[in-house]
N, C-alpha and C. Protein backbone atom coordinates (compact mmCIF):
# COMPACT_ATOMS: atom_id res chain seq x y z
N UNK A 1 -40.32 -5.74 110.21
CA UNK A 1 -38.91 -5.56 110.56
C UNK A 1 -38.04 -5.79 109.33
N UNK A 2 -37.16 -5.08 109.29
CA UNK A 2 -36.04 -5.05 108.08
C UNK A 2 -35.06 -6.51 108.25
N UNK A 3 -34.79 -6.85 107.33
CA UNK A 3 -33.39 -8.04 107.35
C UNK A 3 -32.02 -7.47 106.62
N UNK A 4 -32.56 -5.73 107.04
CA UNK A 4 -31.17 -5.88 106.26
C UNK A 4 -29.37 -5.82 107.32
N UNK A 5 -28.96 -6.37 106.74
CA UNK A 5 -27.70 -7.27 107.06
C UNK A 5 -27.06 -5.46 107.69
N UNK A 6 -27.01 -4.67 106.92
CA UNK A 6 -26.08 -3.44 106.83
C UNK A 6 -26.12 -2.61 108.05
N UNK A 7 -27.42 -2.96 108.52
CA UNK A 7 -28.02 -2.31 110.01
C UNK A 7 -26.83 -3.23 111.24
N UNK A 8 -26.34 -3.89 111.15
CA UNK A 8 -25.55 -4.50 111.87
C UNK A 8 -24.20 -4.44 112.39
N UNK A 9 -23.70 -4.72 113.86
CA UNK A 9 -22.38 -4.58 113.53
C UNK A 9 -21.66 -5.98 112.87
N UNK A 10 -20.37 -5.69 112.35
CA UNK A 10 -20.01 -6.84 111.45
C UNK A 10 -19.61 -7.88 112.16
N UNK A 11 -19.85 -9.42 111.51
CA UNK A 11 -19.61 -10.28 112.53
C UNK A 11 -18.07 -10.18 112.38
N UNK A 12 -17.45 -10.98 113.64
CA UNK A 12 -16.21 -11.54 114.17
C UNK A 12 -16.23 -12.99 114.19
N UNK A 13 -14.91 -13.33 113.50
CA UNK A 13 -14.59 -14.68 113.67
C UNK A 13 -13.54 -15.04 114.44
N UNK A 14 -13.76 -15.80 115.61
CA UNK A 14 -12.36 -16.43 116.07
C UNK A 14 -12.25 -18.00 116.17
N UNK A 15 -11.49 -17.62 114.61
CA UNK A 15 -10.75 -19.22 114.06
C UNK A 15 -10.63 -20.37 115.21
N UNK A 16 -9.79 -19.76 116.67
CA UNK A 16 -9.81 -20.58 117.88
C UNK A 16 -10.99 -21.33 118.41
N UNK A 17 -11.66 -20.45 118.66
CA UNK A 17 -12.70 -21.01 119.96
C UNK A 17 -14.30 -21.75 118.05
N UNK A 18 -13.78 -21.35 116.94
CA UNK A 18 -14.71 -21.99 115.91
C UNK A 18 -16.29 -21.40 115.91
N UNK A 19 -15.99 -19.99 116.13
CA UNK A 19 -17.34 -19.51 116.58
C UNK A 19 -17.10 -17.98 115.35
N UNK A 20 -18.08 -17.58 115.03
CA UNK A 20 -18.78 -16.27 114.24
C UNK A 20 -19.58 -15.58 115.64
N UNK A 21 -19.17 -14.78 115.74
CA UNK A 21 -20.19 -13.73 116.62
C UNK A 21 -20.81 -12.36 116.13
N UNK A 22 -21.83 -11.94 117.24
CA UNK A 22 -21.67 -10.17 116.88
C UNK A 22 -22.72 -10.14 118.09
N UNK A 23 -22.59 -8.74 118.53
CA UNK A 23 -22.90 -8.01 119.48
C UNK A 23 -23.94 -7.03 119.19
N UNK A 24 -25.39 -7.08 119.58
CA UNK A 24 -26.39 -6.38 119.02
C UNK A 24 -27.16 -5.47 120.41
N UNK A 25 -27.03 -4.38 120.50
CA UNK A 25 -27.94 -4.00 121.81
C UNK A 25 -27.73 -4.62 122.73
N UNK A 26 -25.90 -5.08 123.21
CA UNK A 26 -25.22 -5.78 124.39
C UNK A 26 -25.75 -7.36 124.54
N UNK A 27 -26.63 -7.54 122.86
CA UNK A 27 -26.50 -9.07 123.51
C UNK A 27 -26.06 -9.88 122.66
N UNK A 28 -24.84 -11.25 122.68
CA UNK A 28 -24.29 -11.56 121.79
C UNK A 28 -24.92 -12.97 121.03
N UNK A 29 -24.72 -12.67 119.71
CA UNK A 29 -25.30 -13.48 119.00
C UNK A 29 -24.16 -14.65 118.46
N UNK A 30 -24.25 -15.99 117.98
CA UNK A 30 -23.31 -16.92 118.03
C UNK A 30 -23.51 -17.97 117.00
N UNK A 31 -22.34 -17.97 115.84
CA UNK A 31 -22.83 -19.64 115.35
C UNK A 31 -21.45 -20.21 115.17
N UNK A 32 -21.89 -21.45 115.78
CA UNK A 32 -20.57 -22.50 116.31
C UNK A 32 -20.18 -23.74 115.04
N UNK A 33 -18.97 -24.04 115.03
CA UNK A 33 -19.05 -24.69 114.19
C UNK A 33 -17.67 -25.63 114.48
N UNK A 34 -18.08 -26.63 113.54
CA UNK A 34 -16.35 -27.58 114.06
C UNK A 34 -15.91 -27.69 112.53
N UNK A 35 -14.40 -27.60 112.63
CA UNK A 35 -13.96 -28.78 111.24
C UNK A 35 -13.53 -30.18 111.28
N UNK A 36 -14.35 -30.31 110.17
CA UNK A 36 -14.19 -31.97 110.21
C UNK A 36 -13.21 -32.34 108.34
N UNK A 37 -11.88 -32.63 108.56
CA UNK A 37 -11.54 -32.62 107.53
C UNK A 37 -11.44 -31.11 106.61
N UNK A 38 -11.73 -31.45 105.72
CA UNK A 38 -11.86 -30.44 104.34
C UNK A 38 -13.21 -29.90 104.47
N UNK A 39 -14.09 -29.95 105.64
CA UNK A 39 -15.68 -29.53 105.82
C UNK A 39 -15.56 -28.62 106.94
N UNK A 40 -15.99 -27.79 106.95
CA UNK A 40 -17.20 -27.12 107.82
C UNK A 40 -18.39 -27.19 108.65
N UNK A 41 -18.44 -27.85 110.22
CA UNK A 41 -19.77 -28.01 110.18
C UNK A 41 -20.53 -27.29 111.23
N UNK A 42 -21.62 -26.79 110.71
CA UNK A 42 -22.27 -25.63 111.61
C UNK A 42 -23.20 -26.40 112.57
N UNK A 43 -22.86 -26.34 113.74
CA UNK A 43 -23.70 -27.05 114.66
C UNK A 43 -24.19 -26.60 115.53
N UNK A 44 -24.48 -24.57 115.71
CA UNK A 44 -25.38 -23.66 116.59
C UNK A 44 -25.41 -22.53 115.76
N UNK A 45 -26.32 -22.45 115.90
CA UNK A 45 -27.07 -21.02 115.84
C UNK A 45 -27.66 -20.26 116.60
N UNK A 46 -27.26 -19.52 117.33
CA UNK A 46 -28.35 -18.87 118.62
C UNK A 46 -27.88 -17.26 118.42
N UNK A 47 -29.25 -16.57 118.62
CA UNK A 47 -29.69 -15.41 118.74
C UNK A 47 -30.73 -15.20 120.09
N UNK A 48 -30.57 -14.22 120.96
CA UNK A 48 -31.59 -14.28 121.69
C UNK A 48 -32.65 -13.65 121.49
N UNK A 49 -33.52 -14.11 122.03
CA UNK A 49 -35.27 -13.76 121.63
C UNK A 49 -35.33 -12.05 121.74
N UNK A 50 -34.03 -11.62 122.20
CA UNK A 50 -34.54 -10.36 122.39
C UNK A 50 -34.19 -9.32 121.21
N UNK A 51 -33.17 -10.05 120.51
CA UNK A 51 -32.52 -9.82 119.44
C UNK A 51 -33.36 -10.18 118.28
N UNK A 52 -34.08 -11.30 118.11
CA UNK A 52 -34.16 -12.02 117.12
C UNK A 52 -35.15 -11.37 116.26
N UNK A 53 -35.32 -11.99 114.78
CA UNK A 53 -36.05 -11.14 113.81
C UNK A 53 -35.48 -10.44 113.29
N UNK A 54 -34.01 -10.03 113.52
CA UNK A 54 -33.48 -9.05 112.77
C UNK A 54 -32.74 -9.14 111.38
N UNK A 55 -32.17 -10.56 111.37
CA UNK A 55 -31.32 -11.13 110.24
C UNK A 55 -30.10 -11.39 110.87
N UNK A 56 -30.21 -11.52 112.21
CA UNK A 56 -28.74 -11.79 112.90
C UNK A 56 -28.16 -13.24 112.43
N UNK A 57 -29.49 -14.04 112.79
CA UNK A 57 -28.87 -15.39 112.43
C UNK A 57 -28.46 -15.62 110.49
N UNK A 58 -29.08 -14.94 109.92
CA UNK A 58 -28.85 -14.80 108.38
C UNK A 58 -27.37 -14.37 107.83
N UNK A 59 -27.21 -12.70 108.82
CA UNK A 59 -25.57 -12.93 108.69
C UNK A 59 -24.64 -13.49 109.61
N UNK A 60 -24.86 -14.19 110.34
CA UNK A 60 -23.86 -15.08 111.28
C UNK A 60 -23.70 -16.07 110.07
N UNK A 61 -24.49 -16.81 109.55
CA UNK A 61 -24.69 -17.93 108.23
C UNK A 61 -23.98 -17.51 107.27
N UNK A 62 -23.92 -16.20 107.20
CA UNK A 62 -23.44 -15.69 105.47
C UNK A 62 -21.96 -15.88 105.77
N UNK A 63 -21.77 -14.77 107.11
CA UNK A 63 -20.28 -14.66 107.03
C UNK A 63 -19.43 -16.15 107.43
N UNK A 64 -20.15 -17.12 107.71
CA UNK A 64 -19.66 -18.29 107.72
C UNK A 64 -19.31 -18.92 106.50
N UNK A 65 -20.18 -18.85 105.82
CA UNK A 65 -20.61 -19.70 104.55
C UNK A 65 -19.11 -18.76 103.44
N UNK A 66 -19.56 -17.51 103.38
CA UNK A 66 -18.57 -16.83 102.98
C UNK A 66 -16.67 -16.98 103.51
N UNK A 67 -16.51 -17.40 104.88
CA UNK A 67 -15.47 -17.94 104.98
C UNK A 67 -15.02 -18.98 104.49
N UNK A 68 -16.10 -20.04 104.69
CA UNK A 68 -16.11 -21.35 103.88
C UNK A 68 -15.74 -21.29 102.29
N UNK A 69 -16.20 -20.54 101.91
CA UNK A 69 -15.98 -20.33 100.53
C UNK A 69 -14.68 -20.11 100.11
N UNK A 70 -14.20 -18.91 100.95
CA UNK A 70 -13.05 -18.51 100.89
C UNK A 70 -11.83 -19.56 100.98
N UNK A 71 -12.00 -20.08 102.22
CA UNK A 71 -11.03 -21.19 102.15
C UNK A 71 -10.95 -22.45 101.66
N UNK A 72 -12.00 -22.46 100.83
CA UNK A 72 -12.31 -23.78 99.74
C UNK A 72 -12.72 -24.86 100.76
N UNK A 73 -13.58 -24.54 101.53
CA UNK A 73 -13.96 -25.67 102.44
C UNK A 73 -15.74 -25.97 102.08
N UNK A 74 -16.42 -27.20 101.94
CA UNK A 74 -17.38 -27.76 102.16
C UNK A 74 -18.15 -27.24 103.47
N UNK A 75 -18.75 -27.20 103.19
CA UNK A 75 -20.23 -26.79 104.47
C UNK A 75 -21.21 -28.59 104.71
N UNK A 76 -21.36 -28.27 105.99
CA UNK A 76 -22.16 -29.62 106.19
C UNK A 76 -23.09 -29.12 107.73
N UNK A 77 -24.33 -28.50 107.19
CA UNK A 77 -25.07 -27.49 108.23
C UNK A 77 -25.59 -28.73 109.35
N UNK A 78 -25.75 -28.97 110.32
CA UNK A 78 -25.83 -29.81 111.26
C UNK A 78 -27.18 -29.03 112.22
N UNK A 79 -26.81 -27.62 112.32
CA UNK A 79 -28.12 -27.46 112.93
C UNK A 79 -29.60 -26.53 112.38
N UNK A 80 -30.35 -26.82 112.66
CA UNK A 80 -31.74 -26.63 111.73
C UNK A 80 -32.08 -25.17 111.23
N UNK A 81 -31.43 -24.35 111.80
CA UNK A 81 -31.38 -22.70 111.20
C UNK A 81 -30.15 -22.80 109.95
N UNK A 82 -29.40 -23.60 109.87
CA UNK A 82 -28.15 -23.21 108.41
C UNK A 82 -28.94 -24.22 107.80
N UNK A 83 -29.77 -25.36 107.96
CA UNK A 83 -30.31 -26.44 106.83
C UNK A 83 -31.23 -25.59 105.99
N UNK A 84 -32.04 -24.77 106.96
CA UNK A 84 -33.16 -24.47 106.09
C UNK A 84 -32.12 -23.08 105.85
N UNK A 85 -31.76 -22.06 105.79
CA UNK A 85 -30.96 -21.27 105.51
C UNK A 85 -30.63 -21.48 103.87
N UNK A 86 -29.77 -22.55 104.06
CA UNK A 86 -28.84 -23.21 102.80
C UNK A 86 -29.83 -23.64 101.81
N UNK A 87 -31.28 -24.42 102.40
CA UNK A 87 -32.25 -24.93 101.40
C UNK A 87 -32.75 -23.40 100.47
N UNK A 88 -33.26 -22.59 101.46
CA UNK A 88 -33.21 -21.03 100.94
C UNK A 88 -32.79 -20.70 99.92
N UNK A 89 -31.46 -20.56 100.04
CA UNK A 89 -30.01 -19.86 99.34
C UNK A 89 -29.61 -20.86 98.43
N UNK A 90 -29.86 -20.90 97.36
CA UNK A 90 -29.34 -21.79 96.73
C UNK A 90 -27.75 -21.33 95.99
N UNK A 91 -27.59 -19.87 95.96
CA UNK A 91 -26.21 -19.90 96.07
C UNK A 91 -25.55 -20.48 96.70
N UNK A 92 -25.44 -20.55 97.88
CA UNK A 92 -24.59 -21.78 98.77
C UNK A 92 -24.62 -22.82 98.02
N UNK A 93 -25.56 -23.32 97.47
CA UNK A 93 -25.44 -25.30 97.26
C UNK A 93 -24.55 -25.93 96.76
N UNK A 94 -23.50 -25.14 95.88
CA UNK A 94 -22.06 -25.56 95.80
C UNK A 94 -20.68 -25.81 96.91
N UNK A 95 -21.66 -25.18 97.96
CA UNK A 95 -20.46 -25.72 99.35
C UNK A 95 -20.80 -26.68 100.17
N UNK A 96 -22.26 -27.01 99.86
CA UNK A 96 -23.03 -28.26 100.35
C UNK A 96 -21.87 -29.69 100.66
N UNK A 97 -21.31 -30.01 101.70
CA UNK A 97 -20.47 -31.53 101.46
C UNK A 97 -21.06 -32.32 102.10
């Protein structure tokens, strides 16, 4: 199976509810997150099994991480798909807080 990101529709962020989404073959994919201070913290990741394998959860992570960036905020991954993600990516490790 491919990971590539481009096969996808683009995620959505709504700042409100602190969630990244996207919608794949009607089923929605999700990573949740709170702010804490000047941080970011990602505390879900879910894709469903029917979805999964594709790189959904990879760009739900990116376009997070990439917001984070944007708004000069710290990342502090809380749940076990952005830890190992981030261990991965060592580009990220400068948003590591």
């Amino acid at each position: 199976m491919s990971h590539d990101d481009t096969a996808l529709p683009p995620v959505a962020h709504d700042a409100a509810a602190h969630r990244f989404s996207v919608v794949v073959d009607g089923h929605p994919a999700v990573l949740d997150y709170l702010r804490r201070g000047d941080a970011m913290v990602i505390t879900h990741t879910g894709v469903p099994n029917a979805i999964g394998g594709r790189g959904i959860a990879a760009a739900l992570t990116r376009a997070a991480l990439a917001h984070a960036r944007a708004a000069g905020l710290k990342v502090i991954p809380e749940c076990s798909y952005a830890v190992a993600f981030m261990q991965r990516h060592g580009e990220y490790a400068d948003l590591l807080g």
